[in-house]
N, C-alpha and C. Protein backbone atom coordinates (compact mmCIF):
# COMPACT_ATOMS: atom_id res chain seq x y z
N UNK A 1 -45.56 36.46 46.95
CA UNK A 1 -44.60 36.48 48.04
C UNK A 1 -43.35 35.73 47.57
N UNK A 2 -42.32 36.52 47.64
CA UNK A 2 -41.19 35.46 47.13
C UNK A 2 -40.52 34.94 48.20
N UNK A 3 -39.80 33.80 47.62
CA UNK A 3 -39.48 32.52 48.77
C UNK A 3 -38.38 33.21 49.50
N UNK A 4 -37.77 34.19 49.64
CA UNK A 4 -36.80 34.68 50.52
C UNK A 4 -37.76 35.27 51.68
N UNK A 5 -38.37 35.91 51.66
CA UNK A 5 -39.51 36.66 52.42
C UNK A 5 -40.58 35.59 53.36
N UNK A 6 -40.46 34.10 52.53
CA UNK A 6 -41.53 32.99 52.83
C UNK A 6 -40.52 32.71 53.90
N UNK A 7 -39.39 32.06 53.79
CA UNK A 7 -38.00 31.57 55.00
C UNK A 7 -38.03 32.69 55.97
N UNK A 8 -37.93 34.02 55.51
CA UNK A 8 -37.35 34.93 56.50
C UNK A 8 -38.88 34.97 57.81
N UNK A 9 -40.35 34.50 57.22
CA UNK A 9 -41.31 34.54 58.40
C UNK A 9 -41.10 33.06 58.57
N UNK A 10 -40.80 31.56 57.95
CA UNK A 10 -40.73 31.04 59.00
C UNK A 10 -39.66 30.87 59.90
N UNK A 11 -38.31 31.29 59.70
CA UNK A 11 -37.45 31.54 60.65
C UNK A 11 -38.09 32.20 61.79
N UNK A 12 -38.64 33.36 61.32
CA UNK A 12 -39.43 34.10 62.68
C UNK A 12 -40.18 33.14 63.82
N UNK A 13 -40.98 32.40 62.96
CA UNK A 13 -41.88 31.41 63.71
C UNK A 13 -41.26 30.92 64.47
N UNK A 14 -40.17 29.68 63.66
CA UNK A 14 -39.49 28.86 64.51
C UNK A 14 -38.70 29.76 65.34
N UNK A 15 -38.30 30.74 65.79
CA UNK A 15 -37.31 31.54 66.75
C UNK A 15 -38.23 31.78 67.94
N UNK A 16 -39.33 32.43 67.31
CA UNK A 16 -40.70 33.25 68.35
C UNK A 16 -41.06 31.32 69.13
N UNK A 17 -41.46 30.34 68.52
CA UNK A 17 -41.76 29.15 69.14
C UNK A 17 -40.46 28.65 70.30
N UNK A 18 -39.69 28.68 70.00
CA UNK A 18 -38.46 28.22 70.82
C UNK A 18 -38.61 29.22 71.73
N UNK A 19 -38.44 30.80 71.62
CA UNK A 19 -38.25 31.82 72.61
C UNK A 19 -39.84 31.26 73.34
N UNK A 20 -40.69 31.25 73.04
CA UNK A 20 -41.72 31.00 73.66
C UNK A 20 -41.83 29.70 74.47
N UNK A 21 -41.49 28.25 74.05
CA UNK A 21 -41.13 27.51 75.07
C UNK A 21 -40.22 27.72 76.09
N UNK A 22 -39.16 28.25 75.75
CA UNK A 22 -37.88 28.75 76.59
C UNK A 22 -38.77 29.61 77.85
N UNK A 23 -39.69 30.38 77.55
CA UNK A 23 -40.57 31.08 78.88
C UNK A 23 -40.86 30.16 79.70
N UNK A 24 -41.77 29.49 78.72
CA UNK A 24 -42.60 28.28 79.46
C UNK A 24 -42.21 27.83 80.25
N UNK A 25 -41.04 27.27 80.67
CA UNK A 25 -39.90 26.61 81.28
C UNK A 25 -39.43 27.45 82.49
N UNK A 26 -39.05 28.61 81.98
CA UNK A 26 -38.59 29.59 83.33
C UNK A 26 -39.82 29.60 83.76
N UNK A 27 -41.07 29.88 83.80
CA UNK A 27 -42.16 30.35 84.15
C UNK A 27 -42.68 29.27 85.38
N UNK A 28 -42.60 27.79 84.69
CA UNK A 28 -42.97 26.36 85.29
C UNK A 28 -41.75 26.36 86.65
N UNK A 29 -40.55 26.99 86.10
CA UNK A 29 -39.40 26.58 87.44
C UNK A 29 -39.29 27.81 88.10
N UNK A 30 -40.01 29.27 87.94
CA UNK A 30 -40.21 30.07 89.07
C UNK A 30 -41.36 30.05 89.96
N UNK A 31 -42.52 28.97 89.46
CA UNK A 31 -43.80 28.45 90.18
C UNK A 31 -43.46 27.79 91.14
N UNK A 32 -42.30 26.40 90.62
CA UNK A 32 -41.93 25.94 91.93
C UNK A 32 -41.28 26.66 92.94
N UNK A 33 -40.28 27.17 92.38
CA UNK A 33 -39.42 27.75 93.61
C UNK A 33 -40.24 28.90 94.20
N UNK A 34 -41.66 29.59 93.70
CA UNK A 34 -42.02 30.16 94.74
C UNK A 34 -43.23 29.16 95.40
N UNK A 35 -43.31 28.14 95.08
CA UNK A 35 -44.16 27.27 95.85
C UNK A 35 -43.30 26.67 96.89
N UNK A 36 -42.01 26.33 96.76
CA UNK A 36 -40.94 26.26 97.76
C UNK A 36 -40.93 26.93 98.75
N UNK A 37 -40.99 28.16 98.43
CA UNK A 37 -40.97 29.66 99.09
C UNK A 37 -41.81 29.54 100.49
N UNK A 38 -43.02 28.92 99.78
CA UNK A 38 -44.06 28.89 100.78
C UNK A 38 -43.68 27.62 101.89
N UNK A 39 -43.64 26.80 101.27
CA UNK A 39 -43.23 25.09 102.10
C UNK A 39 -42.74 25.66 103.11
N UNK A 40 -41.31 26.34 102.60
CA UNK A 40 -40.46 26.91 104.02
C UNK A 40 -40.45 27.55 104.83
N UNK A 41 -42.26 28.39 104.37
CA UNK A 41 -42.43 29.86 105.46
C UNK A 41 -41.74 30.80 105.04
N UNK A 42 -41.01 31.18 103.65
CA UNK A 42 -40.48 32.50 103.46
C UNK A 42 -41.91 33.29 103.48
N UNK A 43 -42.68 32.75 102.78
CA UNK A 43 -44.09 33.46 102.61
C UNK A 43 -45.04 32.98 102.95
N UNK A 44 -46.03 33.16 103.96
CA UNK A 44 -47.09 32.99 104.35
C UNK A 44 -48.34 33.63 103.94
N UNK A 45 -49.35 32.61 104.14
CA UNK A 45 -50.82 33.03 103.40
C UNK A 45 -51.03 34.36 104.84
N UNK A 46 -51.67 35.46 104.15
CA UNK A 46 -51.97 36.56 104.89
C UNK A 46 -53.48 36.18 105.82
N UNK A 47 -53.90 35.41 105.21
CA UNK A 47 -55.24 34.94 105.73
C UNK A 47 -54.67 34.19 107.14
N UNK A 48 -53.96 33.45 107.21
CA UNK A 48 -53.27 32.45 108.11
C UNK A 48 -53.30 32.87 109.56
N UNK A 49 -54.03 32.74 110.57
CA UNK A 49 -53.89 33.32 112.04
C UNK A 49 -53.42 32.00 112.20
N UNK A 50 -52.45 32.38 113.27
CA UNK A 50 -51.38 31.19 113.80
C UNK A 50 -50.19 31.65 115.10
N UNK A 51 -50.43 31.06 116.02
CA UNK A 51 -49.58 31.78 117.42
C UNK A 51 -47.86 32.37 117.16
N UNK A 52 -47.56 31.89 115.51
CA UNK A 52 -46.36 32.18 115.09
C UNK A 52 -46.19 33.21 114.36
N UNK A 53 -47.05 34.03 114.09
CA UNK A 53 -47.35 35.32 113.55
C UNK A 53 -46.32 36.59 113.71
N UNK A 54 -45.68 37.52 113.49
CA UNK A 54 -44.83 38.46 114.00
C UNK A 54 -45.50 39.20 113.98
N UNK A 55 -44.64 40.06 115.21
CA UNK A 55 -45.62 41.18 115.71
C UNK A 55 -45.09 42.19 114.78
N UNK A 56 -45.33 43.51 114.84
CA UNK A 56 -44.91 44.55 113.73
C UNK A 56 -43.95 44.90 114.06
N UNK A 57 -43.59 44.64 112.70
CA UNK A 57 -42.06 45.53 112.86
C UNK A 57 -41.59 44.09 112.43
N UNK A 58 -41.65 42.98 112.60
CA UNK A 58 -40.91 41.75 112.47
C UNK A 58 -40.90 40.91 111.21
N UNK A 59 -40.14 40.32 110.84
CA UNK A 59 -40.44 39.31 109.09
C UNK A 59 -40.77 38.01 109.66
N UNK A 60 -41.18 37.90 108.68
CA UNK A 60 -41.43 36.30 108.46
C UNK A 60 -40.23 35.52 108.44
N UNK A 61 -39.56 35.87 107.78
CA UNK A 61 -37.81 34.96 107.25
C UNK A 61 -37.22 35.16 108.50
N UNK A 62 -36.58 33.89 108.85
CA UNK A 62 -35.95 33.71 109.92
C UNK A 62 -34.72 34.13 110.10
N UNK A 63 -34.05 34.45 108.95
CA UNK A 63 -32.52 34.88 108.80
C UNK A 63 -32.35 35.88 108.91
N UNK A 64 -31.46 36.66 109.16
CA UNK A 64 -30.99 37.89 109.27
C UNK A 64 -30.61 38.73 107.62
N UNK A 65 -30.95 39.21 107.36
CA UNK A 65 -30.43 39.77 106.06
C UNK A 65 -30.32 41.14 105.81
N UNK A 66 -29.66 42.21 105.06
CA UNK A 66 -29.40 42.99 105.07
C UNK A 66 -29.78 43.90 103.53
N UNK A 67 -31.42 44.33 103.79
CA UNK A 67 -32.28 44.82 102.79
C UNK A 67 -31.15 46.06 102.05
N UNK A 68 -30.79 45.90 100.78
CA UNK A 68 -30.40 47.09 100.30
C UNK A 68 -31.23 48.27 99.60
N UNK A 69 -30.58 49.52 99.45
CA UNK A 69 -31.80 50.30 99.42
C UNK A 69 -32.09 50.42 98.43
N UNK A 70 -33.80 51.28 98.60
CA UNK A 70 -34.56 50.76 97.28
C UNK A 70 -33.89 51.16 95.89
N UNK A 71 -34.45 50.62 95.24
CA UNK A 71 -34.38 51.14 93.61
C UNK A 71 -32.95 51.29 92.97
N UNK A 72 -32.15 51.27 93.94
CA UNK A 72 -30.71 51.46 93.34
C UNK A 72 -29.77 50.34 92.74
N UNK A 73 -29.45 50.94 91.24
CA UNK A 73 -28.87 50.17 90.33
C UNK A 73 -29.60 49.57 89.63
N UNK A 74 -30.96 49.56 89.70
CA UNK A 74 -31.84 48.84 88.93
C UNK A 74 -32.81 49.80 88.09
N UNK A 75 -33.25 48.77 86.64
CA UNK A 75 -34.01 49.36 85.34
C UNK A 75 -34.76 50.36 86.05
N UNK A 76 -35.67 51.31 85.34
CA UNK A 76 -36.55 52.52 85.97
C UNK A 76 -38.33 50.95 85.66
N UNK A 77 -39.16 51.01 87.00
CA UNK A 77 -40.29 50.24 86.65
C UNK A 77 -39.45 48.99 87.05
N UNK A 78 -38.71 48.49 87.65
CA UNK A 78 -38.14 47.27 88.92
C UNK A 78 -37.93 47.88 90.02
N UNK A 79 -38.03 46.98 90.84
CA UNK A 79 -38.29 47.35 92.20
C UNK A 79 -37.41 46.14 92.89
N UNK A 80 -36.57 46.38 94.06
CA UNK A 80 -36.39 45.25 94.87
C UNK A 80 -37.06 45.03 96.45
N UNK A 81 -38.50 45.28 95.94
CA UNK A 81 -39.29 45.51 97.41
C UNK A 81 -39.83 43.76 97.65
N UNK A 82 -39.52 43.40 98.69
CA UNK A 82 -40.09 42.38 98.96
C UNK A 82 -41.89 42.26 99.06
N UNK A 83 -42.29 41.37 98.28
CA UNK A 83 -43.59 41.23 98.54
C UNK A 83 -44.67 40.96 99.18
N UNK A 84 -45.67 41.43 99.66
CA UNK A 84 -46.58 41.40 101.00
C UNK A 84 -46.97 39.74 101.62
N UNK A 85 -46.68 39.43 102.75
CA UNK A 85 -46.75 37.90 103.02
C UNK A 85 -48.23 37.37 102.30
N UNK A 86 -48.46 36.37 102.01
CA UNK A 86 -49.60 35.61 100.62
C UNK A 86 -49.54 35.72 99.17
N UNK A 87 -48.44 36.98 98.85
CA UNK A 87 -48.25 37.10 97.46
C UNK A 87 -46.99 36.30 96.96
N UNK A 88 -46.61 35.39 95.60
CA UNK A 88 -45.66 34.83 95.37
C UNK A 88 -45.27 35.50 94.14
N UNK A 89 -44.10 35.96 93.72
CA UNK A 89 -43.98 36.43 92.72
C UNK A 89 -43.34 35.24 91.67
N UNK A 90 -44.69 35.61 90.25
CA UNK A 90 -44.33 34.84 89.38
C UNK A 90 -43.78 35.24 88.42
N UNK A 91 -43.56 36.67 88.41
CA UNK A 91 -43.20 36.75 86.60
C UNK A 91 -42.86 38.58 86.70
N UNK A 92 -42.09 38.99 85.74
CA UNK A 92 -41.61 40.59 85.82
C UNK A 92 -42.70 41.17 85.19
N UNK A 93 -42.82 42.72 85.37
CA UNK A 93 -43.92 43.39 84.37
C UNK A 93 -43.06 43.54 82.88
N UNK A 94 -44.31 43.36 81.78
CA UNK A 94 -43.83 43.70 80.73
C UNK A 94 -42.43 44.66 80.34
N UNK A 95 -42.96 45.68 81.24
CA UNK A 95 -41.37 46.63 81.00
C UNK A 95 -40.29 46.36 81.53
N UNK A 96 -40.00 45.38 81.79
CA UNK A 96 -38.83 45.00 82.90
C UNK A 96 -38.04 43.87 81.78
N UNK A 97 -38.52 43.48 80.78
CA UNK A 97 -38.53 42.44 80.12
C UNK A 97 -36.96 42.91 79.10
N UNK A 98 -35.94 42.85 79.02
CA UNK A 98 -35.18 43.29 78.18
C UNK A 98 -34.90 42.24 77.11
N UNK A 99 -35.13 42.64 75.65
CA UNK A 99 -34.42 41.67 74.54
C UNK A 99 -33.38 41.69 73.86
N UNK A 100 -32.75 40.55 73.65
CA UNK A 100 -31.31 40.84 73.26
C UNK A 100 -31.12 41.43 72.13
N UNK A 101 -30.87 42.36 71.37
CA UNK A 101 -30.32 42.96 70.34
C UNK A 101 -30.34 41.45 69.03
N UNK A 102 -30.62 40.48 68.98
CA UNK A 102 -30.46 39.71 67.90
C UNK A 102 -31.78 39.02 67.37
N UNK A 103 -33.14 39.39 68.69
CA UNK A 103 -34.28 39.41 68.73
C UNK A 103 -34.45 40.47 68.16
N UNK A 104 -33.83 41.71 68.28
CA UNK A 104 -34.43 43.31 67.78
C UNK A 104 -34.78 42.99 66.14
N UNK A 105 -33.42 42.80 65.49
CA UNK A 105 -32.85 42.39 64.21
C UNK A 105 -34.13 41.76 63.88
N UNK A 106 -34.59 40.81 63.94
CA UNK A 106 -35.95 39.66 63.47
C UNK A 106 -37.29 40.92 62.90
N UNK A 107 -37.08 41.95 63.52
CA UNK A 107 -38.25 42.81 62.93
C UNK A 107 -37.45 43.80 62.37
């Protein structure tokens, strides 16, 4: 193996380790903020019977907001559907995942 080829995988390493803590991090600070989520009642456990319940047809979120419609402007496999009250969303599906063109380059 010659030593240009030896640098060029551990550059890889060290890039893939950093990109990989760098997740870690978003991952740890979208846990909180959807554990936030909950504190505030954006999302409630579905299990939860409680006299504050909405009847159908009604949200949970107290604010008024103005749902735009589905799927438009966004990747094919994203969605901007809000998620069923007890679910917190932690993380995109694999295909949703875009890499920057300077990650491509590395392989």
């Amino acid at each position: 193996m010659s030593q240009n080829h030896s640098r060029m995988i551990d550059y890889k390493e060290q890039h893939l380790t950093k990109r990989n803590e760098s997740l870690k991090k978003v991952r740890r600070e979208n846990a909180a903020i959807g554990n936030q989520l909950v504190d505030y009642g954006v999302y409630r456990d579905a299990t939860q019977e409680s006299d504050s319940s909405p009847e159908p047809g009604e949200s949970f979120i107290d604010e008024p907001y103005s749902r735009p419609p589905q799927n438009e402007g966004l990747c094919s496999g994203v969605t901007n559907e809000i998620p069923a009250p007890g679910l917190i969303p932690t993380s995109l599906p694999a295909s949703a995942i875009v890499y920057p063109e300077s990650d491509l380059d590395l392989w």
